[in-house]
PDB file of N, CA and C in Angstrom:
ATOM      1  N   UNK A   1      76.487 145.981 105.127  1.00  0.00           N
ATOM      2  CA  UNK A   1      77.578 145.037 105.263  1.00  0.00           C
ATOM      3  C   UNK A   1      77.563 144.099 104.064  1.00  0.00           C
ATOM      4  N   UNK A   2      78.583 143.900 103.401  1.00  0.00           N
ATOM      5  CA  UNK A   2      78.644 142.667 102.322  1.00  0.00           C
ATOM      6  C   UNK A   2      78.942 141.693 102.878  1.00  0.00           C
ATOM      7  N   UNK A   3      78.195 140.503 102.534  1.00  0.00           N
ATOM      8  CA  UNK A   3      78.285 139.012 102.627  1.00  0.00           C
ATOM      9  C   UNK A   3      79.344 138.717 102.351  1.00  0.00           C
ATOM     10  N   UNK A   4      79.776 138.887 101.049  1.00  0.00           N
ATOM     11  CA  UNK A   4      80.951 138.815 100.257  1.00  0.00           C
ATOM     12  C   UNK A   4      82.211 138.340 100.568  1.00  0.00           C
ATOM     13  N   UNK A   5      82.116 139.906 100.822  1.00  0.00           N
ATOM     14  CA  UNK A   5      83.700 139.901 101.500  1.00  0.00           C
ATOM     15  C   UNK A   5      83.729 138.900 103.440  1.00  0.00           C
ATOM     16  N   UNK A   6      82.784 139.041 103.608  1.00  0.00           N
ATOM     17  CA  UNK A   6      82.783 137.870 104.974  1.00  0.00           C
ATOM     18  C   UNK A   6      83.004 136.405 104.703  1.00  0.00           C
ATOM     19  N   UNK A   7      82.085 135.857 103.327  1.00  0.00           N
ATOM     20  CA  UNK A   7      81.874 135.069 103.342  1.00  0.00           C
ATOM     21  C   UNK A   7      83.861 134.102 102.562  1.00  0.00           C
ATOM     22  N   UNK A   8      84.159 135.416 101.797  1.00  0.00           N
ATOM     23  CA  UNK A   8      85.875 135.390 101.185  1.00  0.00           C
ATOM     24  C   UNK A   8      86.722 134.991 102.301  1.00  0.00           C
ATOM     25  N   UNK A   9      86.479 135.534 103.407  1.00  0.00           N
ATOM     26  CA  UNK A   9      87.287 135.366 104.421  1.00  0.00           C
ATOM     27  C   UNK A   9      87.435 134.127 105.276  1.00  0.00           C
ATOM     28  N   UNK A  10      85.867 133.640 105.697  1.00  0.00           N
ATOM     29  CA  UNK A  10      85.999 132.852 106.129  1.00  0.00           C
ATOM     30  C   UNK A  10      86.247 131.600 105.081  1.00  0.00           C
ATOM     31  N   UNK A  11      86.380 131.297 103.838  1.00  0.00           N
ATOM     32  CA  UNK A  11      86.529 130.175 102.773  1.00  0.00           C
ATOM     33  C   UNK A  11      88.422 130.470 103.162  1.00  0.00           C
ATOM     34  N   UNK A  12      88.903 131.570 102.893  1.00  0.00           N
ATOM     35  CA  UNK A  12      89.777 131.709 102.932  1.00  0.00           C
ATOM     36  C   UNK A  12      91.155 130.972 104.289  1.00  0.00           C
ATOM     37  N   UNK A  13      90.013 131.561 105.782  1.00  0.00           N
ATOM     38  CA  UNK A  13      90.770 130.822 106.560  1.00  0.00           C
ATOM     39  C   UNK A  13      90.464 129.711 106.416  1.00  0.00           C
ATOM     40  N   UNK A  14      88.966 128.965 105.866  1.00  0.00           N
ATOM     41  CA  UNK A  14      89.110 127.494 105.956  1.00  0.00           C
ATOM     42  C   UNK A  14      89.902 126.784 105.167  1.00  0.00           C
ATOM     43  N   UNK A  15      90.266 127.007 104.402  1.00  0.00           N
ATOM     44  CA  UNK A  15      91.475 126.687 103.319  1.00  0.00           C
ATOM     45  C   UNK A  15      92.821 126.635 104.041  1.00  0.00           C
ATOM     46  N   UNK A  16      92.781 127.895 104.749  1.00  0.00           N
ATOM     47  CA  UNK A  16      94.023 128.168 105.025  1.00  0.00           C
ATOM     48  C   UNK A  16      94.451 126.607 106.246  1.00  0.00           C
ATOM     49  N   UNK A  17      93.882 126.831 107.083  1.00  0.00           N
ATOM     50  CA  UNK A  17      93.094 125.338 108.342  1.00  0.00           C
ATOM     51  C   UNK A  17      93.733 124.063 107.902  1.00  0.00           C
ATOM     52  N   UNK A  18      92.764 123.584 106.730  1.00  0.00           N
ATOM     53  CA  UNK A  18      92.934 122.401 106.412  1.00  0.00           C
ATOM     54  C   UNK A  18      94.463 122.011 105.193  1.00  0.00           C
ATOM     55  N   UNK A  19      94.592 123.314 104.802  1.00  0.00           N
ATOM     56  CA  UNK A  19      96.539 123.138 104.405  1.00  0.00           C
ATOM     57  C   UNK A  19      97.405 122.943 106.084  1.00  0.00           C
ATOM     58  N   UNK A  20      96.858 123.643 106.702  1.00  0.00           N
ATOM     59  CA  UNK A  20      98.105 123.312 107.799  1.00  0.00           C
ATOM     60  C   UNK A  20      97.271 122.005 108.714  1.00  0.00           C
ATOM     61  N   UNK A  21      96.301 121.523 108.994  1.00  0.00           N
ATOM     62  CA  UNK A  21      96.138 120.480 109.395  1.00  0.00           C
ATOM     63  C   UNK A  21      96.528 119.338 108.156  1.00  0.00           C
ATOM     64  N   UNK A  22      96.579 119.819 106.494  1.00  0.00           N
ATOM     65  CA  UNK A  22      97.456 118.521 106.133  1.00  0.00           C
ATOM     66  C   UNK A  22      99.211 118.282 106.598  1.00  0.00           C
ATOM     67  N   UNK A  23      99.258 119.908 107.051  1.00  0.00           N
ATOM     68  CA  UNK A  23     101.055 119.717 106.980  1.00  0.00           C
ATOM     69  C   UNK A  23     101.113 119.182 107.952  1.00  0.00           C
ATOM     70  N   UNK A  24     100.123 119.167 109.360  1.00  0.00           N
ATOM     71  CA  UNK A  24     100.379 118.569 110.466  1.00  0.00           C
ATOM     72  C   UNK A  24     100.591 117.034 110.556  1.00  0.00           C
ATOM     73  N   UNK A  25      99.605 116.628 109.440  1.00  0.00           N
ATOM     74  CA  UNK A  25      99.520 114.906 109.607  1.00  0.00           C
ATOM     75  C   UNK A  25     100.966 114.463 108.735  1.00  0.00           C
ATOM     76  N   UNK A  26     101.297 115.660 107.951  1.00  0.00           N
ATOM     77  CA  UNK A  26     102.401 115.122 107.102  1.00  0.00           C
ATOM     78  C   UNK A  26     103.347 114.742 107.994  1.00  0.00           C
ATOM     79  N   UNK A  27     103.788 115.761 108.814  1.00  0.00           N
ATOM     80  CA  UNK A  27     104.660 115.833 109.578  1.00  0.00           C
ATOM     81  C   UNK A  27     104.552 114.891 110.403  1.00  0.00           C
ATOM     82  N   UNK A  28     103.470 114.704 111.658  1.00  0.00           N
ATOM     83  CA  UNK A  28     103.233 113.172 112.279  1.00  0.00           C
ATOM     84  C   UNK A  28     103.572 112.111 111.537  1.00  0.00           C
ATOM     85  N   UNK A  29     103.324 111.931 110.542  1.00  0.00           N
ATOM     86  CA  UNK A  29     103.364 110.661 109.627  1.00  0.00           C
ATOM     87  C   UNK A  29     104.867 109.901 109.156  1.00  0.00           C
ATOM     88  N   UNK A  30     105.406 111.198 109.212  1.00  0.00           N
ATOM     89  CA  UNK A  30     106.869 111.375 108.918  1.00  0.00           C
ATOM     90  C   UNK A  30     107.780 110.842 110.124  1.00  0.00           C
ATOM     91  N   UNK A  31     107.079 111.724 111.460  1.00  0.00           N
ATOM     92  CA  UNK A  31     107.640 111.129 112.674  1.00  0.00           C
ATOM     93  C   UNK A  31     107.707 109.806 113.173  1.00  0.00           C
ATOM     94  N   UNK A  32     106.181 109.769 112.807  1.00  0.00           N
ATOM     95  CA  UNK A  32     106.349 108.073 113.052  1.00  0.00           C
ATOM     96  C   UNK A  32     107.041 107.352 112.073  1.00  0.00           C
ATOM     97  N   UNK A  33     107.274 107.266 110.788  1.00  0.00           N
ATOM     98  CA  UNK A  33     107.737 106.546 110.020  1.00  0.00           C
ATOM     99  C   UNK A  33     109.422 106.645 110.706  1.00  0.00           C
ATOM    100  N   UNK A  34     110.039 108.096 111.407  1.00  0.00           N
ATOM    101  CA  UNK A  34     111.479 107.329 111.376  1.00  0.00           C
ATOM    102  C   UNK A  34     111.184 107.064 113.147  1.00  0.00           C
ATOM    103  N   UNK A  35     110.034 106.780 114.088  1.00  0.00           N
ATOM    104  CA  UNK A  35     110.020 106.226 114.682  1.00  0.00           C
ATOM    105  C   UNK A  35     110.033 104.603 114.615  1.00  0.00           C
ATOM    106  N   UNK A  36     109.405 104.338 113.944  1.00  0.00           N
ATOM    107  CA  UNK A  36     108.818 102.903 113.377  1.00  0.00           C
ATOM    108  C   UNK A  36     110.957 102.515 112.706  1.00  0.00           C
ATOM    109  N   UNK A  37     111.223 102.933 112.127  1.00  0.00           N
ATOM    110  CA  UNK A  37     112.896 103.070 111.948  1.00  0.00           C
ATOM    111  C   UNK A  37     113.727 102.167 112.661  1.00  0.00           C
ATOM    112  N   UNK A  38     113.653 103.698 113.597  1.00  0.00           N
ATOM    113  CA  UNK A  38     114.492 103.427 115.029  1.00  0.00           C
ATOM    114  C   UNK A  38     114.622 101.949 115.948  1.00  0.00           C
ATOM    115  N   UNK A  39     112.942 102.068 115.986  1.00  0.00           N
ATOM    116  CA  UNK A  39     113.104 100.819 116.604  1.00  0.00           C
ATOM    117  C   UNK A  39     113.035  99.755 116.277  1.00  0.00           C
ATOM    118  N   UNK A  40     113.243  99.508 114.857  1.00  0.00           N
ATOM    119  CA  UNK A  40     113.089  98.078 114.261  1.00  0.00           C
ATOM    120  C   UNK A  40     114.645  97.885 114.084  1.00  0.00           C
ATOM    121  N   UNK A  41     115.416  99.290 114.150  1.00  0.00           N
ATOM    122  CA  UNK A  41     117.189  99.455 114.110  1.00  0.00           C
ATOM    123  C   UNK A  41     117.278  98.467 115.591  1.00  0.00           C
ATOM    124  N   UNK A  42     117.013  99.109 116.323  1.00  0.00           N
ATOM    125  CA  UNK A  42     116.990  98.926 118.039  1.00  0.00           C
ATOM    126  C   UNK A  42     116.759  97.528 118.135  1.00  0.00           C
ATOM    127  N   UNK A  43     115.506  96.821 117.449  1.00  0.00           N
ATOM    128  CA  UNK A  43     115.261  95.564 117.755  1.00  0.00           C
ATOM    129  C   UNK A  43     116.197  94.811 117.016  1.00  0.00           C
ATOM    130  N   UNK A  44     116.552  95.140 115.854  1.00  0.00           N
ATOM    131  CA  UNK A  44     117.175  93.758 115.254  1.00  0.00           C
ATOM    132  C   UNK A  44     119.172  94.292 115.587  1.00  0.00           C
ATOM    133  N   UNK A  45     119.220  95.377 116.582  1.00  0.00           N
ATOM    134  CA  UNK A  45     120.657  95.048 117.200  1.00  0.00           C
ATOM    135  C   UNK A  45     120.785  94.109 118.324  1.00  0.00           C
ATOM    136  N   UNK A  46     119.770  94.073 118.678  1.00  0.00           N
ATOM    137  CA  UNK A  46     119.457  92.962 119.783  1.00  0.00           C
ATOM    138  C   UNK A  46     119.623  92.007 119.504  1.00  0.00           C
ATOM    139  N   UNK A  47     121.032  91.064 120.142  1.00  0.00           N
ATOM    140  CA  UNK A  47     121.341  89.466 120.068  1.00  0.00           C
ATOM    141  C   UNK A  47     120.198  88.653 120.551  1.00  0.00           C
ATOM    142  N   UNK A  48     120.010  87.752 120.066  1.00  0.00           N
ATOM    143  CA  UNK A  48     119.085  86.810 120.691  1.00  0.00           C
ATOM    144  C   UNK A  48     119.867  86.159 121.426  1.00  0.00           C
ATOM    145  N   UNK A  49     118.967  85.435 123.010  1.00  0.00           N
ATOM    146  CA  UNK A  49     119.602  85.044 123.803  1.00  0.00           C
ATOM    147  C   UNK A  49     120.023  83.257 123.571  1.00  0.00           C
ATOM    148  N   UNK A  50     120.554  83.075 124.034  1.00  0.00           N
ATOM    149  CA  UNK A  50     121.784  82.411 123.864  1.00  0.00           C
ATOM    150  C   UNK A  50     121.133  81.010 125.333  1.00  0.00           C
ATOM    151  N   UNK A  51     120.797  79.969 125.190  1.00  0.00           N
ATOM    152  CA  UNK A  51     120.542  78.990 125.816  1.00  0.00           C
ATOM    153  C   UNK A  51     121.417  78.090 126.719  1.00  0.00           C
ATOM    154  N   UNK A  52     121.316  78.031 127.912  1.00  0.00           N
ATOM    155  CA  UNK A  52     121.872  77.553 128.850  1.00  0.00           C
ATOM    156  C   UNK A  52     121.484  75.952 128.843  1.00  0.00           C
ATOM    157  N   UNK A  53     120.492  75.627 128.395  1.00  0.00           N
ATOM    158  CA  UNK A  53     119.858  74.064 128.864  1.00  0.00           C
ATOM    159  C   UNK A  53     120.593  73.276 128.449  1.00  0.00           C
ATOM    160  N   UNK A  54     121.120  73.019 127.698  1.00  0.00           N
ATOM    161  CA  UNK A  54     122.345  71.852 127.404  1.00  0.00           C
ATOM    162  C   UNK A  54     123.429  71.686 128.372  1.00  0.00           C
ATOM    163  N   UNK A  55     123.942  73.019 128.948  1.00  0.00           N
ATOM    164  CA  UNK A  55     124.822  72.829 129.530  1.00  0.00           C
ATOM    165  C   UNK A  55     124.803  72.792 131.248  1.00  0.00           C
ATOM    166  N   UNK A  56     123.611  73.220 131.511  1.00  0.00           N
ATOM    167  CA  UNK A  56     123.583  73.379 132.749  1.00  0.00           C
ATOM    168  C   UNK A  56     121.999  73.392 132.548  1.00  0.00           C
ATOM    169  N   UNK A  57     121.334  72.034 132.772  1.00  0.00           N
ATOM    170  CA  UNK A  57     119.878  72.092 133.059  1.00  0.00           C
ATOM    171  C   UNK A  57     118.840  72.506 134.335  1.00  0.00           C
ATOM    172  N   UNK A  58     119.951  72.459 134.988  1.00  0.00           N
ATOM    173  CA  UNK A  58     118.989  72.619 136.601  1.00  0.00           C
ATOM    174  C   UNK A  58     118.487  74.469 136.329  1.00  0.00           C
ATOM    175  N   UNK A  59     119.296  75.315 135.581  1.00  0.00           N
ATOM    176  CA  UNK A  59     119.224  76.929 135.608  1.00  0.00           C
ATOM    177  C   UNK A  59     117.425  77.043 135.259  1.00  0.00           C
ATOM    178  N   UNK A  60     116.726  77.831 136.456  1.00  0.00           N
ATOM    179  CA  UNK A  60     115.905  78.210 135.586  1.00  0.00           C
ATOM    180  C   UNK A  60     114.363  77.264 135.776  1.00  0.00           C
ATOM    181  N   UNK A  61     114.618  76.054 136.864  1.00  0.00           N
ATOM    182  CA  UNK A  61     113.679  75.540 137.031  1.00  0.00           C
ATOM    183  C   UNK A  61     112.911  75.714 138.132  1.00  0.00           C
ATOM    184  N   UNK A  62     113.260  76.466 139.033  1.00  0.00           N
ATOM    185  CA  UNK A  62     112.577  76.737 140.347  1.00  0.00           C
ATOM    186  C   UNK A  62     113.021  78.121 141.085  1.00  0.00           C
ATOM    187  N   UNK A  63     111.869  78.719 141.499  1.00  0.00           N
ATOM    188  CA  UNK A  63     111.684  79.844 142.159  1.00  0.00           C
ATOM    189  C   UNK A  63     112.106  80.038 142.879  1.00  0.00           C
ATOM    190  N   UNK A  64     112.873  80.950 143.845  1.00  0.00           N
ATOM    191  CA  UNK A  64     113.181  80.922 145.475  1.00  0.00           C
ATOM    192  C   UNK A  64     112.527  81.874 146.026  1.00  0.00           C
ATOM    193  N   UNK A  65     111.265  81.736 146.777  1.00  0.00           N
ATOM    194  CA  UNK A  65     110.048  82.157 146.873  1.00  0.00           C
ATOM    195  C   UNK A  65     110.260  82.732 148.620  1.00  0.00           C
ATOM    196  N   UNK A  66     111.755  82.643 149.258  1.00  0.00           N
ATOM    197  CA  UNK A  66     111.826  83.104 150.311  1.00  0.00           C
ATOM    198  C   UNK A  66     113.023  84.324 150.415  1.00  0.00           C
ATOM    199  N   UNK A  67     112.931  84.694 149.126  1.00  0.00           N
ATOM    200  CA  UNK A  67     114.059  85.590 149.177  1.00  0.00           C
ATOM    201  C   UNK A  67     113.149  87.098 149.793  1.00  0.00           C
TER     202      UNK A  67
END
């Protein structure tokens, strides 16, 4: 039996391995980046809320703890 050619093979799939575990992280990396996107789109469509206390102070100060 030759070493050789065993030893070709297995260098070979390990090569082969760690190209597609880089394409994998590429790809994750990618996902998250237009995740990370999305929701910073998402957050800053979001109005900020809008304050009642000037106009109506009582809103907002007590619980109704028998509902």
């Amino acid at each position: 039996m030759d070493i050789n050619s065993i030893s070709s093979g297995v260098v070979a799939q390990n090569a082969s391995q760690k190209t597609g575990d880089a394409v994998g992280v590429k790809v994750a990396r990618k996902a998250m980046d237009i995740q990370a996107d999305a929701a910073a789109q998402l957050i800053s469509s979001v109005s900020s809320p809008t304050s009642n206390k000037a106009s109506e102070p009582h809103l907002g100060n007590t619980i109704n703890t028998h509902a």
